[in-house]
Protein backbone atom coordinates (compact mmCIF):
# COMPACT_ATOMS: atom_id res chain seq x y z
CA UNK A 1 0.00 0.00 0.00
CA UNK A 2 2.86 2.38 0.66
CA UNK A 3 3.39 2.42 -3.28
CA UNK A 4 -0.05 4.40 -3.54
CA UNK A 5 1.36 6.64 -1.07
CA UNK A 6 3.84 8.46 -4.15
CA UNK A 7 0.86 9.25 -6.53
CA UNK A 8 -0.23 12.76 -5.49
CA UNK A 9 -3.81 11.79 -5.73
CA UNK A 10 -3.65 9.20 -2.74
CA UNK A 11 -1.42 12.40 -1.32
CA UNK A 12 -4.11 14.42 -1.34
CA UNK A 13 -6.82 12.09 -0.08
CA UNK A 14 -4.48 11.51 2.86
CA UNK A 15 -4.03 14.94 3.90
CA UNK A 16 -7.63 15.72 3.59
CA UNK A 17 -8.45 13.03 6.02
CA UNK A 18 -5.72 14.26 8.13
CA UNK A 19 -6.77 17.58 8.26
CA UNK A 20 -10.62 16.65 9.39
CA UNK A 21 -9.34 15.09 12.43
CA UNK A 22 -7.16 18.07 13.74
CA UNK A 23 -8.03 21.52 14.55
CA UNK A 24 -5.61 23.60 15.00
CA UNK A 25 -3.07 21.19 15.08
CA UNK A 26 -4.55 19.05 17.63
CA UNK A 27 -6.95 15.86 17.39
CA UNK A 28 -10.35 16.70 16.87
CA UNK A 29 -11.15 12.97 18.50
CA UNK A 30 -7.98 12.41 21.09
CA UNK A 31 -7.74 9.10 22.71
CA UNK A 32 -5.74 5.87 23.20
CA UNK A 33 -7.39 4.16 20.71
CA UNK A 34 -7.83 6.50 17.87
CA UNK A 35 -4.43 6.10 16.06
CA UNK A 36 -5.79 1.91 16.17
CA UNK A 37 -8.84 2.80 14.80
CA UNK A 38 -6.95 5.34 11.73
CA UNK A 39 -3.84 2.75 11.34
CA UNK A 40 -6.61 0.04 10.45
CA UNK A 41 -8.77 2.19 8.34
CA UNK A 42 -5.47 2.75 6.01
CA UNK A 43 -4.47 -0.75 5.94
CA UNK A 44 -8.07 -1.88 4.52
CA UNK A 45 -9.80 1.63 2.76
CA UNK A 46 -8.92 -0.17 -0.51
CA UNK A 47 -11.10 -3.48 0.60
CA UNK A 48 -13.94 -0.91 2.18
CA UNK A 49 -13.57 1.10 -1.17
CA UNK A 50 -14.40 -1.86 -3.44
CA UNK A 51 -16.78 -3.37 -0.85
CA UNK A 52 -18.92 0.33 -0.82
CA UNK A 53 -18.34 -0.16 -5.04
CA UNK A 54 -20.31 -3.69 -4.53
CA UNK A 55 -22.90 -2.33 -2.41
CA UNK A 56 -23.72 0.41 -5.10
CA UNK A 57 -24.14 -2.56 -7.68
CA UNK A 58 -26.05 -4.24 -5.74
CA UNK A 59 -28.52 -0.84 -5.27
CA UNK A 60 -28.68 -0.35 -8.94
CA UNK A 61 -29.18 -3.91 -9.95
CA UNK A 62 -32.29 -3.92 -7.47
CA UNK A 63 -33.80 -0.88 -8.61
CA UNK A 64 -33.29 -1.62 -12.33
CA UNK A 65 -35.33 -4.76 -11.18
CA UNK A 66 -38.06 -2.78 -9.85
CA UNK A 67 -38.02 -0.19 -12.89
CA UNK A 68 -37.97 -2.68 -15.44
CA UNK A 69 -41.42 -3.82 -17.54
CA UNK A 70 -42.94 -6.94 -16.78
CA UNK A 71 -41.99 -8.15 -20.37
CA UNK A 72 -38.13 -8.00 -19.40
CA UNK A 73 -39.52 -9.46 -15.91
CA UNK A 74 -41.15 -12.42 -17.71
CA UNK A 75 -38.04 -12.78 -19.65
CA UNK A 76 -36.19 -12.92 -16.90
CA UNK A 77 -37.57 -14.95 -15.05
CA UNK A 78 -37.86 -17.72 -17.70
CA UNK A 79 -34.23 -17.76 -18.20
CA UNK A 80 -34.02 -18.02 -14.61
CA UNK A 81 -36.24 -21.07 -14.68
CA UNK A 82 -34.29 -22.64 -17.76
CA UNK A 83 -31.31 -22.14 -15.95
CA UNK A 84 -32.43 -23.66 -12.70
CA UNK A 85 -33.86 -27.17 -14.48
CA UNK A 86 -30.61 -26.79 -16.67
CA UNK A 87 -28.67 -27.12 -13.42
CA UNK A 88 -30.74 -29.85 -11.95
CA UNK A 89 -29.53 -32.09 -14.85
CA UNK A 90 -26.10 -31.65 -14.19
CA UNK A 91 -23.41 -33.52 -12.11
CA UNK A 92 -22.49 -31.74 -8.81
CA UNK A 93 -18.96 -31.38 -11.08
CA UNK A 94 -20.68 -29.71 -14.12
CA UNK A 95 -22.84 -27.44 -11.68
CA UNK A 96 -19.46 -26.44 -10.15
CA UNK A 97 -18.24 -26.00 -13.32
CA UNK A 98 -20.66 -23.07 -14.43
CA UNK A 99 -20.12 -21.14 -11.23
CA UNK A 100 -16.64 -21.27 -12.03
CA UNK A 101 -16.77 -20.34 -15.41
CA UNK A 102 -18.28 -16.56 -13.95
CA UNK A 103 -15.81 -16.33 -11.20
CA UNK A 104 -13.35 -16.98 -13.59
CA UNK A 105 -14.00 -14.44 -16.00
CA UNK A 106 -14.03 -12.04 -13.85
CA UNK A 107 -10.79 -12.98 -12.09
CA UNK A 108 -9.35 -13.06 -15.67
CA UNK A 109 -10.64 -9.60 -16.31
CA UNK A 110 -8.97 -8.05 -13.29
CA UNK A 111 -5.75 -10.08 -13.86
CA UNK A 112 -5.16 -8.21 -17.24
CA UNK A 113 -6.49 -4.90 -16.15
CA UNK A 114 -3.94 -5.14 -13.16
CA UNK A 115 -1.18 -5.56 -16.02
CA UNK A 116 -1.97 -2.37 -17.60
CA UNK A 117 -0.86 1.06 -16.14
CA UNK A 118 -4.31 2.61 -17.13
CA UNK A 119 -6.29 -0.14 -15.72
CA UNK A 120 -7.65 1.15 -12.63
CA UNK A 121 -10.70 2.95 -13.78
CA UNK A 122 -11.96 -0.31 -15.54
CA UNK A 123 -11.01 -2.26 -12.02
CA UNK A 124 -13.34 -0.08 -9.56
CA UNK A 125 -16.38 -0.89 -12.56
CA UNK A 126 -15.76 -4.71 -11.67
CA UNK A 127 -17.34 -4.60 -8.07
CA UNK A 128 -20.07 -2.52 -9.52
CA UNK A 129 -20.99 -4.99 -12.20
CA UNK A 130 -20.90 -7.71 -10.16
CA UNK A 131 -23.01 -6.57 -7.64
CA UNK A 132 -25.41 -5.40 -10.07
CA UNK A 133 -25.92 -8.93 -11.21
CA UNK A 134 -26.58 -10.01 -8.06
CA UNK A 135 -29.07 -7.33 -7.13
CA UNK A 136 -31.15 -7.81 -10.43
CA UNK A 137 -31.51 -11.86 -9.62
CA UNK A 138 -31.74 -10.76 -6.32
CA UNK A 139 -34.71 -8.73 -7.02
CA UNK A 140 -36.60 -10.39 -9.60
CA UNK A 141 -36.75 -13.08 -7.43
CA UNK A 142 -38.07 -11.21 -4.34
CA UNK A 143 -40.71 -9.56 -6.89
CA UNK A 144 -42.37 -12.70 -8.41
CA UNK A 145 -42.03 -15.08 -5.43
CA UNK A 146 -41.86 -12.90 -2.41
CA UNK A 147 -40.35 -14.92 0.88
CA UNK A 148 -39.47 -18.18 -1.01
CA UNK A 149 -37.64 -16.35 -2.92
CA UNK A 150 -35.83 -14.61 -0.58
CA UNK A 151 -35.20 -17.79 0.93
CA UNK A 152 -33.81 -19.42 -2.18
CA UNK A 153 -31.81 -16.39 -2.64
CA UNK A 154 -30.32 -16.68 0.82
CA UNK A 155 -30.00 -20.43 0.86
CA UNK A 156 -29.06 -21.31 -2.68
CA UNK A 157 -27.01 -18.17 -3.77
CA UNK A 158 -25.61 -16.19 -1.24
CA UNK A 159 -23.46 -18.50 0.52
CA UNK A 160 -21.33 -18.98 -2.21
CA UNK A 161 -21.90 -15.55 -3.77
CA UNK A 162 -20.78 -14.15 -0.53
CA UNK A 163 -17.20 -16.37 -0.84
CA UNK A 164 -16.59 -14.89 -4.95
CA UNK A 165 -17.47 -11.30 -3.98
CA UNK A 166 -14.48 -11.87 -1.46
CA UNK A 167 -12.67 -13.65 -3.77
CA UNK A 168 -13.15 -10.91 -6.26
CA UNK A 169 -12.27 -7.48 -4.05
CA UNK A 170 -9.08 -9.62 -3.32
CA UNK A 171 -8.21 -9.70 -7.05
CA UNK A 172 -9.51 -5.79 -7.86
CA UNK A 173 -7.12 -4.95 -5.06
CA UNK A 174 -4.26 -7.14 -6.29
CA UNK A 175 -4.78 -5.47 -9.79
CA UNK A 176 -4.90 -2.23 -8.18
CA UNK A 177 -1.60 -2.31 -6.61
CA UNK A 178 0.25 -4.15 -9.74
CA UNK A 179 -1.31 -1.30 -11.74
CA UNK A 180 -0.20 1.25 -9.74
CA UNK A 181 2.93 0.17 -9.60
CA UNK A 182 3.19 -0.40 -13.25
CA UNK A 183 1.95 3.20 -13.57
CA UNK A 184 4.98 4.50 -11.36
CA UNK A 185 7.49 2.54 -13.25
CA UNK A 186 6.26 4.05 -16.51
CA UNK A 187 6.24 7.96 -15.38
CA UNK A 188 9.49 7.18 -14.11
CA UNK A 189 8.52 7.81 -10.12
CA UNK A 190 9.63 4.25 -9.42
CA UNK A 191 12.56 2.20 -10.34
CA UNK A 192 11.12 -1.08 -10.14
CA UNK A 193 8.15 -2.87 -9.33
CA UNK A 194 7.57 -3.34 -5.72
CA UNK A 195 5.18 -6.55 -5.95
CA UNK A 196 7.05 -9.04 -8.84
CA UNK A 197 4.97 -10.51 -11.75
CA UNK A 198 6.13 -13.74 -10.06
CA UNK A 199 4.32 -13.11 -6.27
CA UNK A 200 1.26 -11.30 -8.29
CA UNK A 201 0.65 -14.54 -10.49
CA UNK A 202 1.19 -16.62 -7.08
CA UNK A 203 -1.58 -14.51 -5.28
CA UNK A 204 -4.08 -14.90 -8.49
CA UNK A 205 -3.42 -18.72 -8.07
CA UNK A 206 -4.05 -18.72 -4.43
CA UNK A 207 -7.54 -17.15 -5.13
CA UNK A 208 -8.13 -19.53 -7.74
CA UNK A 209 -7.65 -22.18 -5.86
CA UNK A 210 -10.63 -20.30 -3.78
CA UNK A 211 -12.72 -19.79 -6.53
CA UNK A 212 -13.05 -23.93 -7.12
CA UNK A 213 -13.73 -24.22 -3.51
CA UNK A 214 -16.55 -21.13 -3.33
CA UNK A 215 -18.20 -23.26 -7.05
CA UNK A 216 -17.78 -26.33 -4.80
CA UNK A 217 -19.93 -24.85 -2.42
CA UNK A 218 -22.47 -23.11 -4.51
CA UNK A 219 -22.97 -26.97 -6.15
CA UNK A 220 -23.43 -28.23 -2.79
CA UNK A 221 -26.33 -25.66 -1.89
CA UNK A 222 -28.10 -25.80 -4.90
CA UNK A 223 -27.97 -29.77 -4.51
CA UNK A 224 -29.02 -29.77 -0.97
CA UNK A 225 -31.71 -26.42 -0.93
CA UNK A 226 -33.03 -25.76 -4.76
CA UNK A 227 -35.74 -28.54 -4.11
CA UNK A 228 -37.43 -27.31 -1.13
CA UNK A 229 -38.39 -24.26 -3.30
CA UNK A 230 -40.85 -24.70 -5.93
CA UNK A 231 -40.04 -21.37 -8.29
């Protein structure tokens, strides 16, 4: 994080923050416990950051949901039925193997954008699309079933979509700090990269490895929950 620290934007950002907690040079808020409280809000405002980006996705997916005509909500909700019967047919290995698919696309996605100098505007619209996805299914679901399908929603696709959102802030920050550093190497501010292309491709394995286990799960809920729901 301390490569962020030498791009006057992050500069700025910090001494505005600074500057709301003192008053006249002294803390607005003293105490023991404050400099904890600031210390872990800079080690994780990246995570929060891409988490708040989620939330807005998952806002704008819900209210496109509730805006849209009840053609699109037919439509919608016919694919969502194909898809569901589609699944039941499946091994528990080719069910996995769908969720993966997504997860991986997206991890692929923010692998290459991390790459490229220029790539962080592109990374912060990852979190947004994803969460708009969710809230649209999300929605539609609540809409034509009401409770049971809040209840499939919470027992058939959260617990897994809950491990790939993880899975996926952990790549858009990964990809945020390779392209910032690849961004100080090119403008010259930085001799080298701090983070190697070796330890960044190790990471994106690690969280690979992750997203098999998070389709692993979501093939275990749908086998064990998606019949006690009649949608």
């Amino acid at each position: 994080m301390k490569r962020f620290a030498t791009i006057p934007l992050f500069q700025n950002i910090k001494l505005k923050s600074s500057n709301i907690l003192r008053r006249g040079g002294t803390p607005r808020l003293p105490g023991p416990g404050l400099e904890k409280y600031l210390e872990a809000l800079e080690r994780s405002w990246q995570k929060l950051a891409l988490l708040g980006l989620y939330a807005v996705g998952l806002f704008l997916g819900a209210k496109t949901a509730g805006l849209a005509s009840s053609g699109w909500q037919a439509r919608l909700l016919e694919l969502l039925r194909a898809q569901r019967l589609g699944r039941a047919g499946l091994t528990p290995f080719g069910s996995a193997l769908g969720y993966f698919g997504v997860d991986f696309l997206f991890m692929l996605a923010a692998f290459l954008l991390g790459l490229c100098a220029a790539g962080l505007p592109l990374l912060l619209l990852l979190p947004i699309l994803r969460g708009m996805g969710t809230g649209v299914v999300s929605g539609w679901l609540y809409m034509a079933y009401g409770l049971p399908g809040v209840g499939y929603s919470v027992l058939v696709l959260c617990p897994a979509a809950v491990v790939s959102v993880l899975i996926m802030l952990a790549c858009c920050k990964e990809s945020m700090l390779m392209s910032g550093d690849m961004a100080l190497v090119l403008t010259g501010k930085q001799e080298q990269m701090e983070s190697g292309l070796r330890l960044y491709i190790t990471r994106y394995l690690v969280l690979l490895l992750a997203a098999v286990l998070a389709a692993a799960l979501d093939a275990l809920c749908f086998a064990a929950f998606s019949g006690i729901f009649e949608l």
